[in-house]
Protein backbone atom coordinates (compact mmCIF):
# COMPACT_ATOMS: atom_id res chain seq x y z
CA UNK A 1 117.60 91.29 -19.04
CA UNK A 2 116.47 94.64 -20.29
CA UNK A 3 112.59 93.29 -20.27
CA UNK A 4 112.82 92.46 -16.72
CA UNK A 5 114.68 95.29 -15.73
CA UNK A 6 111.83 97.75 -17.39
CA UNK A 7 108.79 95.08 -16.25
CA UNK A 8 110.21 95.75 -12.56
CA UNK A 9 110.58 99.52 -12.54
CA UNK A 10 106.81 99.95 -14.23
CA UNK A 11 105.71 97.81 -12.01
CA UNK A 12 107.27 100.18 -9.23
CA UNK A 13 106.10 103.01 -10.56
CA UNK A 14 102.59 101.97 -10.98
CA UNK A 15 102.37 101.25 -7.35
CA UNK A 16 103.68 104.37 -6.16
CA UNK A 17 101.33 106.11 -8.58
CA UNK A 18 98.71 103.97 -7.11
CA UNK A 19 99.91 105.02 -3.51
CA UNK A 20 99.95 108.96 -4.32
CA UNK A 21 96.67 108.87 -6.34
CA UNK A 22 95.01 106.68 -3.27
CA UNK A 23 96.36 109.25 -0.37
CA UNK A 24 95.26 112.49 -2.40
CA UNK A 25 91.51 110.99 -2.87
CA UNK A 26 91.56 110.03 0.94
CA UNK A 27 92.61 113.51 1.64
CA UNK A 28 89.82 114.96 -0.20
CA UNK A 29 87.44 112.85 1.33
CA UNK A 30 88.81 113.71 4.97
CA UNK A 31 88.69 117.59 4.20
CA UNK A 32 85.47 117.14 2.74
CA UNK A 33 84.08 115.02 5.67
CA UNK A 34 85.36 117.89 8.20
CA UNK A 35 83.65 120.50 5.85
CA UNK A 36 86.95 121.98 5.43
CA UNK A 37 86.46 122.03 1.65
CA UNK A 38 83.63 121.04 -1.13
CA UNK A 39 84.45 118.36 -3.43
CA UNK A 40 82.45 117.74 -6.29
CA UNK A 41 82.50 114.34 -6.81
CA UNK A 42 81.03 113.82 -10.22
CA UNK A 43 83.03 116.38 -12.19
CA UNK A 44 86.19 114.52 -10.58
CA UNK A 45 84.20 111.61 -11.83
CA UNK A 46 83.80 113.06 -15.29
CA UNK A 47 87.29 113.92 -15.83
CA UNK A 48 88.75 110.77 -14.72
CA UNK A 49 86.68 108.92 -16.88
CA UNK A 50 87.28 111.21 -19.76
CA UNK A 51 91.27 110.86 -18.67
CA UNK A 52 91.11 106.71 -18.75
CA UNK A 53 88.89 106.77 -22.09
CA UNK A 54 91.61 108.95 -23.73
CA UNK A 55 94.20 106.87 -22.54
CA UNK A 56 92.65 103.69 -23.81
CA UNK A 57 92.28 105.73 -26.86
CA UNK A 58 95.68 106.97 -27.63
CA UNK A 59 97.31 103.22 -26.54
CA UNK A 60 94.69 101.32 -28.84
CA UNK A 61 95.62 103.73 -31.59
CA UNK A 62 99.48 103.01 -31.11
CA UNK A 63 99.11 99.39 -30.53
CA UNK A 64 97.37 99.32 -34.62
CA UNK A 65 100.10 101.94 -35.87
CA UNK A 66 103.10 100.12 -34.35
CA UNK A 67 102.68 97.21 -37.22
CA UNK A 68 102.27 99.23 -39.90
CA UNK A 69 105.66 101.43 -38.54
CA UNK A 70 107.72 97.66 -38.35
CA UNK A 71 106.60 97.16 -42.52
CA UNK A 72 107.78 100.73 -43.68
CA UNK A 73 110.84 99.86 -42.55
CA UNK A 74 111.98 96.59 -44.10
CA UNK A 75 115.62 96.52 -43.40
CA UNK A 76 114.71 95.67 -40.18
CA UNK A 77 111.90 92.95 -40.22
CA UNK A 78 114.29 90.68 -38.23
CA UNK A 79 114.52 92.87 -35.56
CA UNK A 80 111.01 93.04 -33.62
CA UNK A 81 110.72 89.42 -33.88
CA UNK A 82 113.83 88.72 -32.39
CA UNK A 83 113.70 91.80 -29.37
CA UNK A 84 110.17 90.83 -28.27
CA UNK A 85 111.38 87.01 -27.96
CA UNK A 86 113.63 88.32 -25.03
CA UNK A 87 112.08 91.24 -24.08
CA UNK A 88 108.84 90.24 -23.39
CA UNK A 89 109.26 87.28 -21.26
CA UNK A 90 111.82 88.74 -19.39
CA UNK A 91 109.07 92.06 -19.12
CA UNK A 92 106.89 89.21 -17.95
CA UNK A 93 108.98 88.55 -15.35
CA UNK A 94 110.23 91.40 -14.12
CA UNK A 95 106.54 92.44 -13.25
CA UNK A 96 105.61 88.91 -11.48
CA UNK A 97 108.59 89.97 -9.14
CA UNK A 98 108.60 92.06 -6.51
């Protein structure tokens, strides 16, 4: 229930993120195409890419730490096992609907 519920809200959020991100760039582009204001493209280009490679970054390095966090603690070894056998599917659900 609680994989579902959190697949569906991501799944909200990413596409209002999506939405916002989408109508600021088209805004930019508009100003820029009346001359109102001077965009420069490839620093905007520059920093997102530098954004989404630090992202990958810092989620690559937390998906190969979150093992090693699970074996410090062994009291509860039953515990990830069990949560990600109903929290995942139902995570995998929640973001198929809507």
């Amino acid at each position: 229930m609680f994989g579902a519920v959190a697949g569906y809200a991501i799944k909200k959020v990413m596409k209002i993120a999506a939405l916002v991100v989408g109508l600021f760039v088209a805004g930019l582009a508009f100003l820029s195409y009346k001359g109102w204001i001077d965009v420069r493209w490839t620093a905007m280009e520059i920093a997102a890419r530098a954004t989404l490679a630090n992202l990958t970054t810092q989620a690559i390095h937390t998906l190969n730490d979150t093992p090693s966090q699970f074996a410090m603690h062994s009291s509860s070894s039953g515990l990830p096992l069990a949560a990600g056998i109903g929290f995942v599917p139902g995570l995998m659900f929640g973001f198929k609907r809507a």
